[in-house]
C-alpha atoms as a PDB file:
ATOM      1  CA  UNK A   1     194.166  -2.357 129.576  1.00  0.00           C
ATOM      2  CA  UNK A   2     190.581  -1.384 131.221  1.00  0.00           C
ATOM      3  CA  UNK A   3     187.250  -3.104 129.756  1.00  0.00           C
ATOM      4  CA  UNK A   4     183.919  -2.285 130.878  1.00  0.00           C
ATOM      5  CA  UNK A   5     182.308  -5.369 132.574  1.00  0.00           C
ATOM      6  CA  UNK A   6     179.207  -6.461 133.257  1.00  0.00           C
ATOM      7  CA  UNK A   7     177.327  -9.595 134.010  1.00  0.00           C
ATOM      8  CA  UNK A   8     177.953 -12.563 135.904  1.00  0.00           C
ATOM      9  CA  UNK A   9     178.437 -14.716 133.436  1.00  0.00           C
ATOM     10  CA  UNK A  10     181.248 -13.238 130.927  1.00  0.00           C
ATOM     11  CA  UNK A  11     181.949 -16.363 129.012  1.00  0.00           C
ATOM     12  CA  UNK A  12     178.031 -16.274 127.524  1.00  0.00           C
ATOM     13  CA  UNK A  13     177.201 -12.373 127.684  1.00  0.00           C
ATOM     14  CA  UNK A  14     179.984 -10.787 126.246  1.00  0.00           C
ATOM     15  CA  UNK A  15     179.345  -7.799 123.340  1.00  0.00           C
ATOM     16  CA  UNK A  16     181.301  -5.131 121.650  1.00  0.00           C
ATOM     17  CA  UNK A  17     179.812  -1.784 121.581  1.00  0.00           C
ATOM     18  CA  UNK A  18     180.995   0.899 118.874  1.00  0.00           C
ATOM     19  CA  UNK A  19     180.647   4.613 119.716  1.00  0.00           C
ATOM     20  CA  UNK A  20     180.730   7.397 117.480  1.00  0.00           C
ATOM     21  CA  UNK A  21     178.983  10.666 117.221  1.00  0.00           C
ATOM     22  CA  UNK A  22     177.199  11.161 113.640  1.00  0.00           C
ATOM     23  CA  UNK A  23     179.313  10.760 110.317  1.00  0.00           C
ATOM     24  CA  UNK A  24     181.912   9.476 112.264  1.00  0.00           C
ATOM     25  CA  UNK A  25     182.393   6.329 110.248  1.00  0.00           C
ATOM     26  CA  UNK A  26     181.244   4.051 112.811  1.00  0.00           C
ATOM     27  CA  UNK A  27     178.744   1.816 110.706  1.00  0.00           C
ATOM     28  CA  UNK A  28     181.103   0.615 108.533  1.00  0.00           C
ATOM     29  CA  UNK A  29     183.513  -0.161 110.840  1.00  0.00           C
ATOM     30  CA  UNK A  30     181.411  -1.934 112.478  1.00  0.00           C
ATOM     31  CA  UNK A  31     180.863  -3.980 109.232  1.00  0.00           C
ATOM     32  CA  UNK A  32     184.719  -4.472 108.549  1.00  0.00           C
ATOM     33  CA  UNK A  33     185.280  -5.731 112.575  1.00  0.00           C
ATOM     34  CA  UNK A  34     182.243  -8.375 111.878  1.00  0.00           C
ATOM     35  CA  UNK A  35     184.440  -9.622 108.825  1.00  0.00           C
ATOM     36  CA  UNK A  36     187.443  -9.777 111.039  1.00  0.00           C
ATOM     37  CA  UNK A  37     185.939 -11.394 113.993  1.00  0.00           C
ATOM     38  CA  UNK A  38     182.882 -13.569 112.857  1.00  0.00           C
ATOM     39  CA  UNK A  39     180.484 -10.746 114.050  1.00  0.00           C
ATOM     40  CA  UNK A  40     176.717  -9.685 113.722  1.00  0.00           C
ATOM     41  CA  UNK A  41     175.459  -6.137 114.326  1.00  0.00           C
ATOM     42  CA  UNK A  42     172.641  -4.529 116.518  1.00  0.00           C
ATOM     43  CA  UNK A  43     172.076  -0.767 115.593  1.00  0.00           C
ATOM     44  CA  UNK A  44     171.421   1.069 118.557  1.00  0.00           C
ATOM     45  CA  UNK A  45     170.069   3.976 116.759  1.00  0.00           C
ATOM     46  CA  UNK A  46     166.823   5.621 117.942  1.00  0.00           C
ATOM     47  CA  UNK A  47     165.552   6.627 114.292  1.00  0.00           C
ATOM     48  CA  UNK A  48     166.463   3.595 112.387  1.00  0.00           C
ATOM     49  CA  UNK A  49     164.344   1.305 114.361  1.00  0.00           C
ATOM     50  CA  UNK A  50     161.739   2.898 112.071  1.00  0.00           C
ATOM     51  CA  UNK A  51     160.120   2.219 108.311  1.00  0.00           C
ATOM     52  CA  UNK A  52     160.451   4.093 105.677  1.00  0.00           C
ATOM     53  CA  UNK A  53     162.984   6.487 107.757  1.00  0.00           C
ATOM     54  CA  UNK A  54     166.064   5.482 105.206  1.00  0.00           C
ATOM     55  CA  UNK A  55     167.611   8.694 103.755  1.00  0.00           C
ATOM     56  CA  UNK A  56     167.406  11.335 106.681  1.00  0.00           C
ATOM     57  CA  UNK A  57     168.996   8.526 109.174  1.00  0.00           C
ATOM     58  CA  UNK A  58     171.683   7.648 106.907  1.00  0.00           C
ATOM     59  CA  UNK A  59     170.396   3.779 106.846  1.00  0.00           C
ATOM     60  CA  UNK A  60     172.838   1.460 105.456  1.00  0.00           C
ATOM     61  CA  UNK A  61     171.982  -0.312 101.955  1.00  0.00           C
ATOM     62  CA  UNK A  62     171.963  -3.862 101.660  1.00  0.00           C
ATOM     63  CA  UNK A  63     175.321  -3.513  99.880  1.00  0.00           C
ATOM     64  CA  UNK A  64     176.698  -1.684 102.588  1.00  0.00           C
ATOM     65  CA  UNK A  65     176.311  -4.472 104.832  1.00  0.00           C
ATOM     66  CA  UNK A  66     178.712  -6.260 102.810  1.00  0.00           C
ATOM     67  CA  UNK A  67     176.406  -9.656 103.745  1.00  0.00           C
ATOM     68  CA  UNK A  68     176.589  -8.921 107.552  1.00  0.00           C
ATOM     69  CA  UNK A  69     173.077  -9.264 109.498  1.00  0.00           C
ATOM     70  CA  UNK A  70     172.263  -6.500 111.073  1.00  0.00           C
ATOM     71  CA  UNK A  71     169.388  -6.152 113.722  1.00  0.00           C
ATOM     72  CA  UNK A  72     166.729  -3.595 115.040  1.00  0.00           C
ATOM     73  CA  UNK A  73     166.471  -1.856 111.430  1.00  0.00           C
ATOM     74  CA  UNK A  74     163.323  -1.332 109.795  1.00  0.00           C
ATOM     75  CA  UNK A  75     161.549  -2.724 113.257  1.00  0.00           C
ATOM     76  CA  UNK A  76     159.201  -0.101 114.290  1.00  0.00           C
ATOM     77  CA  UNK A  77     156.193   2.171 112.514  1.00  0.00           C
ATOM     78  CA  UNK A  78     156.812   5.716 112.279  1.00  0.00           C
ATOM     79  CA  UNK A  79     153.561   6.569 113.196  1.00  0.00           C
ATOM     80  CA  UNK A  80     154.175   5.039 117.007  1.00  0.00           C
ATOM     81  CA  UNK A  81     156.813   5.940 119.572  1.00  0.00           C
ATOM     82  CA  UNK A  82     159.246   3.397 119.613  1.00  0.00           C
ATOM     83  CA  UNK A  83     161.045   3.592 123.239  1.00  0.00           C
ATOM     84  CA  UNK A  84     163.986   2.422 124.828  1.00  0.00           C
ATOM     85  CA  UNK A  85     162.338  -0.251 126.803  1.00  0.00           C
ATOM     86  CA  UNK A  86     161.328  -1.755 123.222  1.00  0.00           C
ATOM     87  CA  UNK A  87     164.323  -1.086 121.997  1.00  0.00           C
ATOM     88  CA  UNK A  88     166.310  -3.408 124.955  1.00  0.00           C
ATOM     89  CA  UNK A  89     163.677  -6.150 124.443  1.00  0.00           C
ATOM     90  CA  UNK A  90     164.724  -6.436 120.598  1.00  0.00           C
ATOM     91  CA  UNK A  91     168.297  -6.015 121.415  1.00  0.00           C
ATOM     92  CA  UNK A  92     168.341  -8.842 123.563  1.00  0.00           C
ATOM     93  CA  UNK A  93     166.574 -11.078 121.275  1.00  0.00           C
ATOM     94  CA  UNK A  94     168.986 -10.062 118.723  1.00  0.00           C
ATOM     95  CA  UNK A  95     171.909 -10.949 121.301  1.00  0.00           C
ATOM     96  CA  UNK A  96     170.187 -14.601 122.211  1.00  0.00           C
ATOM     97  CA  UNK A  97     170.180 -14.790 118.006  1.00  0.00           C
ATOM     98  CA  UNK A  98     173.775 -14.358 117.270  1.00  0.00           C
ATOM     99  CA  UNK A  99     175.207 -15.803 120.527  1.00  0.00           C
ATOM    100  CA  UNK A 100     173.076 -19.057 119.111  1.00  0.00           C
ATOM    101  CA  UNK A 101     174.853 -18.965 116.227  1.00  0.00           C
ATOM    102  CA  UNK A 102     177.791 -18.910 117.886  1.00  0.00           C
ATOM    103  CA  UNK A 103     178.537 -15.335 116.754  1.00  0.00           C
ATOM    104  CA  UNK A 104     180.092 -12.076 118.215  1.00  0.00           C
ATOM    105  CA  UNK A 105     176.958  -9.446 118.938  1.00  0.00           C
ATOM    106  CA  UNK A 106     178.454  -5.794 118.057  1.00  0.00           C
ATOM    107  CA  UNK A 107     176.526  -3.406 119.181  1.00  0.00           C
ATOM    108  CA  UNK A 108     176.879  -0.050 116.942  1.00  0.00           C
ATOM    109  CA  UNK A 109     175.356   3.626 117.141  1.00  0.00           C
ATOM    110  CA  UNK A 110     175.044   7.082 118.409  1.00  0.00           C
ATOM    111  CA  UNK A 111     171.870   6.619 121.093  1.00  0.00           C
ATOM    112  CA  UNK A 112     173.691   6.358 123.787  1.00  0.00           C
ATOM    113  CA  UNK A 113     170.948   5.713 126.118  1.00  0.00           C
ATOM    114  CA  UNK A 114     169.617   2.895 124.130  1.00  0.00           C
ATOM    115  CA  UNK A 115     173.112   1.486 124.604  1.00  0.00           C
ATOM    116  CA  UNK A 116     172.495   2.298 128.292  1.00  0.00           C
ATOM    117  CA  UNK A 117     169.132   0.661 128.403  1.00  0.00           C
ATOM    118  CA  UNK A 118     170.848  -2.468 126.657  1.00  0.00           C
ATOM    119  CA  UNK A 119     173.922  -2.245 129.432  1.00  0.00           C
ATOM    120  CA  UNK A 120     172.171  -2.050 132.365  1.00  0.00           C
ATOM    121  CA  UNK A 121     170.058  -2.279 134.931  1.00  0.00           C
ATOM    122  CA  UNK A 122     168.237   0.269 137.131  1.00  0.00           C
ATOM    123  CA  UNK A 123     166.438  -0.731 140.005  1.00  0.00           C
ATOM    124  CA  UNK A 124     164.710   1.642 142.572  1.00  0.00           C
ATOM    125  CA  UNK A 125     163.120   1.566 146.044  1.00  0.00           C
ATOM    126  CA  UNK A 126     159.936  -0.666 146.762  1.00  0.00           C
ATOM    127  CA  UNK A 127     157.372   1.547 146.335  1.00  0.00           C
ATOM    128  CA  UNK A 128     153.729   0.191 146.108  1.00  0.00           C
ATOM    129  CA  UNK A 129     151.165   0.693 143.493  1.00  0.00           C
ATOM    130  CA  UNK A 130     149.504   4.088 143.881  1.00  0.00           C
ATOM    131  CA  UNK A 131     146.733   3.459 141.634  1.00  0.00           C
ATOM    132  CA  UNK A 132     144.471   6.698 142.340  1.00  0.00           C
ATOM    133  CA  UNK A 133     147.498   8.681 141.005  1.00  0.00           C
ATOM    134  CA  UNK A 134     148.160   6.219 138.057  1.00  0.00           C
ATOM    135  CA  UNK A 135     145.080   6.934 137.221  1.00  0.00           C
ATOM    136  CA  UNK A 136     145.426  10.058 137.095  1.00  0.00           C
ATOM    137  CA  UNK A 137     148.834  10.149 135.765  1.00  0.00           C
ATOM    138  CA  UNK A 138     147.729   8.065 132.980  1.00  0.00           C
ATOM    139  CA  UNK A 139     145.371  10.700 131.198  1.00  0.00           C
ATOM    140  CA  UNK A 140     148.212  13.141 130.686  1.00  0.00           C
ATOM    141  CA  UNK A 141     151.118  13.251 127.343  1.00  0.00           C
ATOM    142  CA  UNK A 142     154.440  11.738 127.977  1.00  0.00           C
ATOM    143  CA  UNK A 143     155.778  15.004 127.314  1.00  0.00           C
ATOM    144  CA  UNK A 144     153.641  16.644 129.969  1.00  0.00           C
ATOM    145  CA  UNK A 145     154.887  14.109 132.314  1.00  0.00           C
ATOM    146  CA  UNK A 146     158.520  14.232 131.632  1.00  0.00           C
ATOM    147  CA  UNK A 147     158.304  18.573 132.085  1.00  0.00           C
ATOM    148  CA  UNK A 148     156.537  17.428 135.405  1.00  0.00           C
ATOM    149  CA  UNK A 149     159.918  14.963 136.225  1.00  0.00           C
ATOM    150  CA  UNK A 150     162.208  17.366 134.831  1.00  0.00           C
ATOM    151  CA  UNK A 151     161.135  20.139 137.787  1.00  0.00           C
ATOM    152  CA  UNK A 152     161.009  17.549 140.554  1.00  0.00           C
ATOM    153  CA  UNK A 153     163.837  15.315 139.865  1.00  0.00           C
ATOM    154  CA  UNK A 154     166.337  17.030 137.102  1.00  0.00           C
ATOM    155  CA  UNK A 155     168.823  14.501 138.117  1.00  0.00           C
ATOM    156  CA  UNK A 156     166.220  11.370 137.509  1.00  0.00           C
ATOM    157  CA  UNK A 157     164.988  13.101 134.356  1.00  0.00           C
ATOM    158  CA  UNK A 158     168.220  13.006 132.680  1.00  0.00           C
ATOM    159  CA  UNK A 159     168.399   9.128 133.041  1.00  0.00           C
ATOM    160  CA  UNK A 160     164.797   8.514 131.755  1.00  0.00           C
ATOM    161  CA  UNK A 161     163.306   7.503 128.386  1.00  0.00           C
ATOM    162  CA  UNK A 162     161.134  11.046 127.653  1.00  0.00           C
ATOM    163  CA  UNK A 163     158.796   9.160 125.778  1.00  0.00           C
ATOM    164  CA  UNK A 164     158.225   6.266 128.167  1.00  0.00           C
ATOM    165  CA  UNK A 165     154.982   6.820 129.918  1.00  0.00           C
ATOM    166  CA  UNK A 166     154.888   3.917 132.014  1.00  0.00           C
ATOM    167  CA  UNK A 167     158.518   4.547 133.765  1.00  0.00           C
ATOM    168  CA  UNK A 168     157.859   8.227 133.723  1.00  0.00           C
ATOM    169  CA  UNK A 169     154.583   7.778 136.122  1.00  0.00           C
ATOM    170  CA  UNK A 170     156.635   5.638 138.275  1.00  0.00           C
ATOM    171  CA  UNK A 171     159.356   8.004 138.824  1.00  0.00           C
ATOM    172  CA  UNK A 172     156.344  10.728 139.123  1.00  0.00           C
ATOM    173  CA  UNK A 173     155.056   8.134 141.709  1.00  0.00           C
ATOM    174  CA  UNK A 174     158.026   7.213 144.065  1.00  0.00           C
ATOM    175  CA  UNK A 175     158.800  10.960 144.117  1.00  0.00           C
ATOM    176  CA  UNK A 176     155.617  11.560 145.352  1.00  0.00           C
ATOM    177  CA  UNK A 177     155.263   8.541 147.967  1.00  0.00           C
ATOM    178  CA  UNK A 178     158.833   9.244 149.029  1.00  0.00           C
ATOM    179  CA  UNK A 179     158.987  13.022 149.273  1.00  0.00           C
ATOM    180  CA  UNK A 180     162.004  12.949 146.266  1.00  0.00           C
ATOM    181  CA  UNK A 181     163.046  10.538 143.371  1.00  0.00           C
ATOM    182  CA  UNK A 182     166.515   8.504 145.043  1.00  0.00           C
ATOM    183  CA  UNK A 183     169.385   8.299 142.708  1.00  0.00           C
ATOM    184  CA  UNK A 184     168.780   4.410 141.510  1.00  0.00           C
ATOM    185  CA  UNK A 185     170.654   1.473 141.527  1.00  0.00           C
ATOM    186  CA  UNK A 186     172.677   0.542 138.455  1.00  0.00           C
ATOM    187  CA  UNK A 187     173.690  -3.036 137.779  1.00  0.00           C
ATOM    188  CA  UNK A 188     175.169  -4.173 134.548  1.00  0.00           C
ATOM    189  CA  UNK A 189     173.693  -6.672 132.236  1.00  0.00           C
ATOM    190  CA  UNK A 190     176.474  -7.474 129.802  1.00  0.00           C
ATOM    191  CA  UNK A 191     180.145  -7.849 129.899  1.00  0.00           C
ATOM    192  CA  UNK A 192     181.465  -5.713 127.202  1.00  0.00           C
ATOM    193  CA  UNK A 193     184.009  -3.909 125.516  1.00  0.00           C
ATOM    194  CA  UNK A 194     183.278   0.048 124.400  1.00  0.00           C
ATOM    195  CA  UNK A 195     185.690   1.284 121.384  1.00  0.00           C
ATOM    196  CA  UNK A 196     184.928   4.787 120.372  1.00  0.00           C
ATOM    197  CA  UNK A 197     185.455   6.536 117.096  1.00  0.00           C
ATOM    198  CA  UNK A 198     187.110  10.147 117.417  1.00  0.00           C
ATOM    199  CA  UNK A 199     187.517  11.567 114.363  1.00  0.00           C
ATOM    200  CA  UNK A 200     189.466  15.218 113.977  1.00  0.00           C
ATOM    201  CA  UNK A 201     186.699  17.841 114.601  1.00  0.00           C
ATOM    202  CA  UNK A 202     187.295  19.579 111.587  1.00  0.00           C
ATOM    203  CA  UNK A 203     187.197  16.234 109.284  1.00  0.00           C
ATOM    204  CA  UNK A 204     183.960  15.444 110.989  1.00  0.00           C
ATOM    205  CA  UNK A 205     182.400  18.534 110.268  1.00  0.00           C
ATOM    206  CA  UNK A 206     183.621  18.061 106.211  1.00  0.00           C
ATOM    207  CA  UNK A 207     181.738  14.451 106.689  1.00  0.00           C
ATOM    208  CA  UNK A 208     178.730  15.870 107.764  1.00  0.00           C
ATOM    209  CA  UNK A 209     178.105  18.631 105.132  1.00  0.00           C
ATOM    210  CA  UNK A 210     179.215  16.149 102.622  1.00  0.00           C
ATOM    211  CA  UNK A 211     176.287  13.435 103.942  1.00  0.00           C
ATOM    212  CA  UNK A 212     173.641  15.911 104.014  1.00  0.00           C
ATOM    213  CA  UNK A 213     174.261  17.100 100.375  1.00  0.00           C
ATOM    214  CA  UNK A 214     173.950  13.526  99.748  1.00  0.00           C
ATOM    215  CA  UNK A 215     170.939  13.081 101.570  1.00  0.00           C
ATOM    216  CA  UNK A 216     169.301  15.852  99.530  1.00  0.00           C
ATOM    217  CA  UNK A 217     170.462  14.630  96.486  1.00  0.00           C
ATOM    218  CA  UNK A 218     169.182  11.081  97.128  1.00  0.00           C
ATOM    219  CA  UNK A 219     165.741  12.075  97.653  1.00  0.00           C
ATOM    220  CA  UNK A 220     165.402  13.181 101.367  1.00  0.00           C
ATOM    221  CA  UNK A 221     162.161  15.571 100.250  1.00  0.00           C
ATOM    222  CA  UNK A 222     160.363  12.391  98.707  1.00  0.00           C
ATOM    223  CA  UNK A 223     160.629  10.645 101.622  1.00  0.00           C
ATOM    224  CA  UNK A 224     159.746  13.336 103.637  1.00  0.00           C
ATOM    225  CA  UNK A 225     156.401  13.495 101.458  1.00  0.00           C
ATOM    226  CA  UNK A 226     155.955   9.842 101.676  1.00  0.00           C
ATOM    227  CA  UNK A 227     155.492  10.341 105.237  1.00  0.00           C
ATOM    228  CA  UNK A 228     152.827  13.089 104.962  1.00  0.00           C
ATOM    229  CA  UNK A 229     151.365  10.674 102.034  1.00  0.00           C
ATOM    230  CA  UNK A 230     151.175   8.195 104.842  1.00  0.00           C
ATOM    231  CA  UNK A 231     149.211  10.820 106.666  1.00  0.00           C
ATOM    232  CA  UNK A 232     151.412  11.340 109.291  1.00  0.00           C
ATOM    233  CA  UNK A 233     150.470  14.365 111.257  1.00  0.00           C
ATOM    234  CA  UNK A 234     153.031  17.567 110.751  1.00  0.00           C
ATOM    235  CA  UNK A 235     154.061  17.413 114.762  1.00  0.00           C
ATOM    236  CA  UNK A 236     154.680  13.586 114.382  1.00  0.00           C
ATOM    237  CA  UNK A 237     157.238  14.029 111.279  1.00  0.00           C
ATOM    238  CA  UNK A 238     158.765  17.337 113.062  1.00  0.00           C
ATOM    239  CA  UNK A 239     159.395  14.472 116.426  1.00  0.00           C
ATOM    240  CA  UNK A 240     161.410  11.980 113.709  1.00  0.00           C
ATOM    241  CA  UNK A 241     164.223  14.609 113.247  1.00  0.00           C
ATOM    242  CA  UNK A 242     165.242  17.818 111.820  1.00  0.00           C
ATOM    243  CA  UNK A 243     166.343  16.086 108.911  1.00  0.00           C
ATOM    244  CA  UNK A 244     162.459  15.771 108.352  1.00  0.00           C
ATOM    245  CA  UNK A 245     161.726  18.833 110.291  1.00  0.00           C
ATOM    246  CA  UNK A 246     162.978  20.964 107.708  1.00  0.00           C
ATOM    247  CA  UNK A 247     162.455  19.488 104.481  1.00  0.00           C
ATOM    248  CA  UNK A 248     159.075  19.537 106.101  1.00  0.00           C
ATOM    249  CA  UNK A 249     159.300  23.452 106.727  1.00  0.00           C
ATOM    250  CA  UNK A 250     160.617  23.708 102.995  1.00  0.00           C
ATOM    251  CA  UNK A 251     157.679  21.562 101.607  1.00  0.00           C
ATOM    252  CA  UNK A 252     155.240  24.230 103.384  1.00  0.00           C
ATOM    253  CA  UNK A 253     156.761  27.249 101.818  1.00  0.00           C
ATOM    254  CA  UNK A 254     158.384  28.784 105.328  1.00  0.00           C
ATOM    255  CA  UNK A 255     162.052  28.036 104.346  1.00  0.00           C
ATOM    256  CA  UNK A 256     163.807  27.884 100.963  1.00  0.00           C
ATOM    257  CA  UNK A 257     165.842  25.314 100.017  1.00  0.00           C
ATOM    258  CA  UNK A 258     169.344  26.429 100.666  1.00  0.00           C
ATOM    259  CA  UNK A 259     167.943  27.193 104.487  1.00  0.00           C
ATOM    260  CA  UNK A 260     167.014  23.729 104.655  1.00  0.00           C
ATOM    261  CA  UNK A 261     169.802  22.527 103.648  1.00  0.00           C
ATOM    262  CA  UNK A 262     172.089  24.864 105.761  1.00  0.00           C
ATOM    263  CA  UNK A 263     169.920  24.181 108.893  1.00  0.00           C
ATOM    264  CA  UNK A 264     169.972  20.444 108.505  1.00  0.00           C
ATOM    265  CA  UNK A 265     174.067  20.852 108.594  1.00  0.00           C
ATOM    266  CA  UNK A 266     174.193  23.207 111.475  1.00  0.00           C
ATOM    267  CA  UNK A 267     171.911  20.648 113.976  1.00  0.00           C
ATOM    268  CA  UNK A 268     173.610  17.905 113.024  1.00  0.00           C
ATOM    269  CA  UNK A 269     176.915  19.353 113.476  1.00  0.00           C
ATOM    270  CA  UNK A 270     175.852  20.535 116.871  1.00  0.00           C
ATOM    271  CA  UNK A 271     173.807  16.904 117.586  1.00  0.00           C
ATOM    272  CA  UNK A 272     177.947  15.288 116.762  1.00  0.00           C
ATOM    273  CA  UNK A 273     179.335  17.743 119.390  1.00  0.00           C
ATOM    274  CA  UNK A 274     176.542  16.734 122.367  1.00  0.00           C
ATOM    275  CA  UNK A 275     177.714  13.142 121.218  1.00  0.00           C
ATOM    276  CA  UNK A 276     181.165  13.812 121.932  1.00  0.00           C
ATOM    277  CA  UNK A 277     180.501  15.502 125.186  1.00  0.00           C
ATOM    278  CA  UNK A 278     178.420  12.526 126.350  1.00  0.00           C
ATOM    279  CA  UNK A 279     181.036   9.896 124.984  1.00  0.00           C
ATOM    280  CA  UNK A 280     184.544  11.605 126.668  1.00  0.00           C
ATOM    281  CA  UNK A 281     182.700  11.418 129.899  1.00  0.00           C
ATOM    282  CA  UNK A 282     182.862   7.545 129.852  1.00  0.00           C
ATOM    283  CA  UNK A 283     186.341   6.684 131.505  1.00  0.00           C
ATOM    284  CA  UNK A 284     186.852   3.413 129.923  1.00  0.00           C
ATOM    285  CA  UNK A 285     185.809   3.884 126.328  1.00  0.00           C
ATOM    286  CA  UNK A 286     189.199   2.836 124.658  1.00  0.00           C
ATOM    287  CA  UNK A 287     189.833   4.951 121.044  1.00  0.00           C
ATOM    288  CA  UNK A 288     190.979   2.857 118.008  1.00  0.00           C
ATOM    289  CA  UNK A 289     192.312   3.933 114.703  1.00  0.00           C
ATOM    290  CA  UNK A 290     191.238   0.820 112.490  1.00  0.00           C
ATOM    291  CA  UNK A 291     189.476  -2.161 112.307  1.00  0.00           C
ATOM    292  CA  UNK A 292     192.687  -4.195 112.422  1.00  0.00           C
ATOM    293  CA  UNK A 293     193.519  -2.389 116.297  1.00  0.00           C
ATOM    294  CA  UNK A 294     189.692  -2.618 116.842  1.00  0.00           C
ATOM    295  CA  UNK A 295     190.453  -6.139 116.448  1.00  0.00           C
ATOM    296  CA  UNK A 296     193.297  -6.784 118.424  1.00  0.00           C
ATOM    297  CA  UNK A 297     191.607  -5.153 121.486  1.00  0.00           C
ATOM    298  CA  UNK A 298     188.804  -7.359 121.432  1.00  0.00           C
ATOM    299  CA  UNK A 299     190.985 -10.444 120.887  1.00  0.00           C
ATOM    300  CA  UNK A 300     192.367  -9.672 124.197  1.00  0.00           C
ATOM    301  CA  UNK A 301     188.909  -8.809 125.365  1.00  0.00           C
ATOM    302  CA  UNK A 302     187.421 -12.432 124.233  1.00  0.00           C
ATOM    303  CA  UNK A 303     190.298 -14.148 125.141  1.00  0.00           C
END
């Protein structure tokens, strides 16, 4: 049997990780492996770190949870980027949390490289300070920066946080100190286990219409005007998702509803099938059925 390891001390830094790509089913069996192995979750999802953002990221409800604590929900205000450098700083508070209660951290969700972030380590070359071009550097976008990244180091820009400006000026800055961005060293930061969810394509795609009908039904365009109540601006609510994106377009008159709705289906289906891509290229994700396997592979990881 092959687990993912990482860390030098396995005993205290152990963690399951759940994969899934969206609608797969993964959140709630997450919550029925807590029950079975006296478990806490950490949602490593990049939208549900935020308020108010409860519909469109298919949030789980208190009675979901079926009383298990869940972490890094509700942390974060929609009107700020939240990146994945924040998002590993919570996550390991949440870890220190549950491993203090003597608990079993699961880490759960679809972001795969906030699960990355959480996993590992990168560490580059020691490059000093070049503070003329930070400077600089600093009085452009994120998203400026990253397009500059993207055409001088594709490789680096694909193992980046977009949004991060600090990490993207210090690529930007060894690259140009060094003549190129050098693939970095990765070093893990947990021992863990990775089970992945891999439902029948077909099935999946069912799930998916099926939760966006819901989502409509439950009141996605309310929320969607509570965040333009909230005076969100138009290009900020677009950034949170095209399940705000085009309730957003709707609300403005440029789509009608059924094209919302139809849209919303089509990117997520194609936003599952990226996920998939991404997940079968990790070699030693091992693929359970139900909880009960779920659980007897991580008995054997544990123990």
């Amino acid at each position: 049997m092959r687990f993912f390891t990482a860390g030098s001390k396995p005993r205290q830094q152990k963690i399951i990780v759940i994969i899934g790509p969206t609608a797969s089913g993964k959140s709630a069996f997450a919550v029925r492996l807590a029950k079975k192995i006296n478990g806490e979750i950490i949602s490593a999802d990049s939208r549900q770190v935020y308020q108010e953002l409860n519909i469109g990221t298919a949030k789980m409800t208190t009675k979901e949870m079926r009383g298990i604590k869940h972490y890094c929900l509700d942390i974060a205000n929609p009107k700020k980027t939240f990146t994945a450098a924040d998002f590993r700083q919570a996550a390991d508070k949440a870890i220190e949390h549950i491993r203090a209660k003597e608990k079993i951290p699961i880490m759960v969700g679809g972001t795969g490289f906030y699960i990355d972030t959480v996993l590992y380590r990168a560490t580059g070359p020691d490059v000093p300070p070049d503070w003329k071009l930070r400077k600089k550097l600093e009085k452009e976008s994120a998203e400026t920066l990253f397009m500059r990244l993207k055409k001088l180091a594709p490789r680096r820009a694909k193992n980046i946080d977009p949004h991060n400006k600090r990490r993207l000026i210090r690529a930007l800055e060894i690259a140009k100190a060094l003549g190129k961005v050098p693939t970095l060293k990765i070093e893990p930061r947990y021992e863990a286990i990775i089970i992945g969810l891999n439902p029948p394509m077909e099935a999946l795609k069912k799930r998916i219409s099926r939760r966006v009908d819901i989502m409509i039904r439950k009141g996605l365009l309310k929320e969607t005007k509570n965040l333009i109540a909230q005076k969100i601006p138009r290009r900020r609510i677009a950034e949170l998702g095209f399940e705000y994106r085009y309730p957003l377009l709707y609300l403005e008159g440029k789509i009608s509803r059924d094209e919302m709705r139809e849209r919303i289906k089509t990117e997520t289906w194609h936003y599952a099938k990226r996920q998939m891509t991404y997940i079968k290229k990790i070699t030693n994700v091992l693929w359970a059925i139900s909880a009960t396997e779920a659980k007897e592979l991580v008995d054997d990881f544990l123990h």
